[in-house]
Protein backbone atom coordinates (compact mmCIF):
# COMPACT_ATOMS: atom_id res chain seq x y z
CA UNK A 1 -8.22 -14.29 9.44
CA UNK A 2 -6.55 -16.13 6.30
CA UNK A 3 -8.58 -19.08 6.33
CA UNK A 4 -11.88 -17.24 7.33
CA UNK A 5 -11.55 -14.17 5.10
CA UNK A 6 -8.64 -14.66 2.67
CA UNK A 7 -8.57 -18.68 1.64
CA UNK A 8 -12.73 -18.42 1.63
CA UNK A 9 -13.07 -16.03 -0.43
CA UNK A 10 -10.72 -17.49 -3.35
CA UNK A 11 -7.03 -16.39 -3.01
CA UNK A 12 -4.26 -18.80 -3.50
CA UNK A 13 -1.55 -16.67 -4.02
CA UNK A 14 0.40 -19.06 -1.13
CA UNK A 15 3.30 -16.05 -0.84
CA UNK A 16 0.97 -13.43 -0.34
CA UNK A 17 -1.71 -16.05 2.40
CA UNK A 18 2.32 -16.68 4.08
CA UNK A 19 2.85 -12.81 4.24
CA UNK A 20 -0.45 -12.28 5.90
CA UNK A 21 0.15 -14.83 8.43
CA UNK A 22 3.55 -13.52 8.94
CA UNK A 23 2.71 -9.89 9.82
CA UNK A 24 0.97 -9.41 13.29
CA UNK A 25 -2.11 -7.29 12.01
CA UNK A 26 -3.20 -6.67 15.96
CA UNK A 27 0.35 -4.28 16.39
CA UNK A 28 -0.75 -1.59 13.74
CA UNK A 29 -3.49 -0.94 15.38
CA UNK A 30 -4.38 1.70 18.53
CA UNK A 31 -4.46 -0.48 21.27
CA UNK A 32 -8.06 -0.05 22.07
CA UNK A 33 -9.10 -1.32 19.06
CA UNK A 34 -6.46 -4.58 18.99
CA UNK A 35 -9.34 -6.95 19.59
CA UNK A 36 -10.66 -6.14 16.54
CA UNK A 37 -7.48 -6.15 14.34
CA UNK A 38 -8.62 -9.23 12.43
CA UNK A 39 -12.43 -8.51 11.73
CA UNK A 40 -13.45 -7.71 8.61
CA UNK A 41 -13.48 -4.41 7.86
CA UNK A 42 -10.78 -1.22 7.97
CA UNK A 43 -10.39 0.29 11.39
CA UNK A 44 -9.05 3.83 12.07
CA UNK A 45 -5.49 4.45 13.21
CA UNK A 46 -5.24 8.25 13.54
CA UNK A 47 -5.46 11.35 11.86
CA UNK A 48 -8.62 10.93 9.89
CA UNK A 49 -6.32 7.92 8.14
CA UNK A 50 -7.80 3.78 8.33
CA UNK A 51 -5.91 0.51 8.37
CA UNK A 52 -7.41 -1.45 5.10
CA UNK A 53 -9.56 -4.42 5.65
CA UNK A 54 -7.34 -7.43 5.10
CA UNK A 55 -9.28 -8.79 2.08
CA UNK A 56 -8.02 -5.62 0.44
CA UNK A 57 -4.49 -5.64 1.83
CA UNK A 58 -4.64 -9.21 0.42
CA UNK A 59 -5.96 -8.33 -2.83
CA UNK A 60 -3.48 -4.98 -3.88
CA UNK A 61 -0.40 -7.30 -2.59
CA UNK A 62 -1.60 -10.08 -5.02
CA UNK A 63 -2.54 -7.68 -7.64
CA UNK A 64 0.96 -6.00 -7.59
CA UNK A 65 3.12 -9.05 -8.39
CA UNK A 66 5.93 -9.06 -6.10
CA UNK A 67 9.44 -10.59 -6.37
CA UNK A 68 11.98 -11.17 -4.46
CA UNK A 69 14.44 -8.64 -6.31
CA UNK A 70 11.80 -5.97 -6.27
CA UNK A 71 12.20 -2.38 -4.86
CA UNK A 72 8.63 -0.96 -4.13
CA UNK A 73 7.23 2.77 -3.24
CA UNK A 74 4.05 2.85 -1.45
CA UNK A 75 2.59 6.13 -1.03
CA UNK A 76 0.60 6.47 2.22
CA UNK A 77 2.44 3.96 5.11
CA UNK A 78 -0.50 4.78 7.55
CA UNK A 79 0.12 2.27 10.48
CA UNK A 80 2.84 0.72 8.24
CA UNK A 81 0.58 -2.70 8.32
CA UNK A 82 0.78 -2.56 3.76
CA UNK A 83 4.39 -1.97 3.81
CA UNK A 84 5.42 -4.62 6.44
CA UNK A 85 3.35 -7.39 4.20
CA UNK A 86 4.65 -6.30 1.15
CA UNK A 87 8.16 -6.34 3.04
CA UNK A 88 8.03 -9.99 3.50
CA UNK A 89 7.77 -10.20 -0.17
CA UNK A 90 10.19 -7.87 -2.14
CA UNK A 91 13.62 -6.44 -1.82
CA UNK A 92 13.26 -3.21 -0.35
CA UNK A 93 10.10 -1.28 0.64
CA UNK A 94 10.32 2.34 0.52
CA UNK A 95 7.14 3.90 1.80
CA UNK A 96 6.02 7.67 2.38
CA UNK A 97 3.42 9.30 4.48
CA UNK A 98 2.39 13.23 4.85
CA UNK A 99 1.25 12.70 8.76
CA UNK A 100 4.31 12.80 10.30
CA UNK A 101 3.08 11.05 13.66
CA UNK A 102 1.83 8.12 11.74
CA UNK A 103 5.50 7.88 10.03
CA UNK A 104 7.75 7.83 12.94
CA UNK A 105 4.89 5.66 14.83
CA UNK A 106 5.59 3.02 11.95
CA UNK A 107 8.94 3.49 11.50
CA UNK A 108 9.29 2.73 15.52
CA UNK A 109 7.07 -0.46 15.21
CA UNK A 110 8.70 -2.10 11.67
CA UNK A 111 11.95 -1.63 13.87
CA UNK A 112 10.60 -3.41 16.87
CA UNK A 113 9.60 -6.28 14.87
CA UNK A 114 13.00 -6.52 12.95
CA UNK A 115 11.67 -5.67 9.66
CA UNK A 116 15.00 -4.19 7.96
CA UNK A 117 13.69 -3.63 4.40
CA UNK A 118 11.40 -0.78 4.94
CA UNK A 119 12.70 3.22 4.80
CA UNK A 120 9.96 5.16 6.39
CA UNK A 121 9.63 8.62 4.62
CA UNK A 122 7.56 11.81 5.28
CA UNK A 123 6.61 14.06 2.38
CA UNK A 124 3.98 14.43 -0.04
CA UNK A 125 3.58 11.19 -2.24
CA UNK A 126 1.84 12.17 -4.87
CA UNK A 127 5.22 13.11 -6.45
CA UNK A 128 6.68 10.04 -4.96
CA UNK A 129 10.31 9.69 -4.07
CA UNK A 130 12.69 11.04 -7.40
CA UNK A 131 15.97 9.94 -5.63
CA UNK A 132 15.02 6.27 -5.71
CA UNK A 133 13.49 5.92 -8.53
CA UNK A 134 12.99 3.67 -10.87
CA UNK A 135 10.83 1.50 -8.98
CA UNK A 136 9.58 -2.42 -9.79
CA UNK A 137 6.24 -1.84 -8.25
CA UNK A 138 4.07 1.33 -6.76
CA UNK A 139 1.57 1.11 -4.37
CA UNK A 140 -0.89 3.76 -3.85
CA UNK A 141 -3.15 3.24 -0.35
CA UNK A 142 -5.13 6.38 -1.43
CA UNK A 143 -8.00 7.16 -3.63
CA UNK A 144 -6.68 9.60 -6.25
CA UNK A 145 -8.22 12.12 -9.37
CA UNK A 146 -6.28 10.30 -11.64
CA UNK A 147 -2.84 9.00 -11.94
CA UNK A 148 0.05 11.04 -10.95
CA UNK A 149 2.34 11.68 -13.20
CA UNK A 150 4.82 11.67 -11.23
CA UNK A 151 4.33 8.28 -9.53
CA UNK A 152 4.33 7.15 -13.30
CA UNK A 153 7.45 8.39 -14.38
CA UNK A 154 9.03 6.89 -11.83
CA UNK A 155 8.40 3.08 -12.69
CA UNK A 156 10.74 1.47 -14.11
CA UNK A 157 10.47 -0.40 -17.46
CA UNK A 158 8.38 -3.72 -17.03
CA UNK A 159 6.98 -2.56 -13.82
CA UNK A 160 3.39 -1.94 -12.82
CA UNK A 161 1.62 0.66 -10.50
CA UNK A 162 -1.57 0.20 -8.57
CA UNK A 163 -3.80 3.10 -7.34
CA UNK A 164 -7.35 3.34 -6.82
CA UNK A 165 -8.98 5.97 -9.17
CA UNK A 166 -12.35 7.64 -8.73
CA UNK A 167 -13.85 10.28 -6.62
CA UNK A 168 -13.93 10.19 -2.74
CA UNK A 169 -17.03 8.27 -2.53
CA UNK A 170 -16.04 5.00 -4.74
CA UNK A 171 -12.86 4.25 -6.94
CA UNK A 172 -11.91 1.86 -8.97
CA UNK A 173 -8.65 -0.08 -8.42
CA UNK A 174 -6.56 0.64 -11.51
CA UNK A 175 -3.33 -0.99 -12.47
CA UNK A 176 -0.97 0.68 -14.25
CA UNK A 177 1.93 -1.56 -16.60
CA UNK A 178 5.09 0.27 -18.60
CA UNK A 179 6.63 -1.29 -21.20
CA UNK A 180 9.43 1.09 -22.01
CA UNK A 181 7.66 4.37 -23.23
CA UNK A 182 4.11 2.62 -23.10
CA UNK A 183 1.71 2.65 -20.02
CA UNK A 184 -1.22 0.17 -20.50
CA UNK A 185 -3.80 0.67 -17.97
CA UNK A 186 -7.13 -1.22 -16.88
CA UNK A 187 -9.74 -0.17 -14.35
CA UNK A 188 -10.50 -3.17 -11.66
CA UNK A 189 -12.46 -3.53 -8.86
CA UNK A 190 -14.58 -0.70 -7.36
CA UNK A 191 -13.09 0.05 -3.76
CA UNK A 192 -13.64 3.31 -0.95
CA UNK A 193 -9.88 4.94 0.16
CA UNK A 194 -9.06 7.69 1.71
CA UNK A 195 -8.28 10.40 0.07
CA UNK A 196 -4.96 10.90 -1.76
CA UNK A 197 -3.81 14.47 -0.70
CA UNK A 198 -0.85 16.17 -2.34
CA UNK A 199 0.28 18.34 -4.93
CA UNK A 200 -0.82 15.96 -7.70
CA UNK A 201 -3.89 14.37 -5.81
CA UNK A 202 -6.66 15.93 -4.26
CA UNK A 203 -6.14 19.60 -2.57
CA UNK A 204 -6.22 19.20 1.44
């Protein structure tokens, strides 16, 4: 799946190619669809909620910039496949999902394969997690209205958040950098999520 899909198509971020190969992909899946964990393309996990196609897990984890020290918030853990990858890569992954059944199914499966940086949260995360805040980095594994303010407010000075942005039939993936008061933010790549549901996202 690296070489194939990742490597071939241009990315040479070698911490983010050694994540991917790190993270079983085939685990996050529903266990009728493990032989196709590594093809190319998203595959659904439960819940009306998909497990990204790796090229795009790939390209949000090198987008986001990840260090060692970092504390990240993803909003939308799904399987937990996103958070375990960009566990292997930053401090402390704090990640939050609305479907309860996929959060304690992740939760259960990061423990079985002794990843000890992630907290596993359920709750709405459009407004994101308050108590933990500031955050280095922000994830968003959802395709939202615009940005919430919430999530935005809660990154810390020098950080950056990444969300796609658009309707639900195409959005573009936007990153989002603050420089003390100052948010600077560029529309990227065009990209199809799921929905972002919540109090500052889309109504369910």
């Amino acid at each position: 799946m690296v070489e194939t899909q990742l490597v071939a198509r241009g990315l040479r971020d070698a911490r983010v190619l050694d994540a991917m190969r790190r993270v079983p992909r085939h685990r996050f899946v529903p266990a009728e669809l493990e032989p196709e964990a590594y093809e190319d393309r998203p595959l659904a996990i439960g819940e009306g909620q998909t497990i990204s196609q790796p090229l795009i897990v790939a390209m949000m984890t090198v987008s986001l910039k990840v260090q060692n020290e970092h504390r990240v918030l993803e909003i939308g853990t799904g399987s937990g496949y996103q958070a375990a990858v960009l566990a292997q890569l930053a401090g402390h992954v704090t990640t939050i999902e609305r479907h309860e059944s996929l959060a304690v199914s992740a939760r259960r499966l990061l423990a079985e394969l002794d990843i000890r940086n992630v907290t596993v949260l359920v709750g709405d995360g459009t407004v994101g997690v308050p108590d933990g805040a500031p955050y280095d980095r922000i994830l968003v594994t959802a395709g939202a209205p615009a940005v919430p303010a919430a999530l935005q407010n809660q990154l810390a000075d020098g950080g950056r958040l990444l969300i796609p942005i658009g309707p639900p039939s195409l959005q573009y993936l936007t990153a989002v950098d603050r420089q003390g008061e100052a948010f600077e933010t560029k529309s990227g790549s065009p990209c199809i999520f799921v929905p972002l549901i919540g109090q500052q996202g889309w109504p369910a």
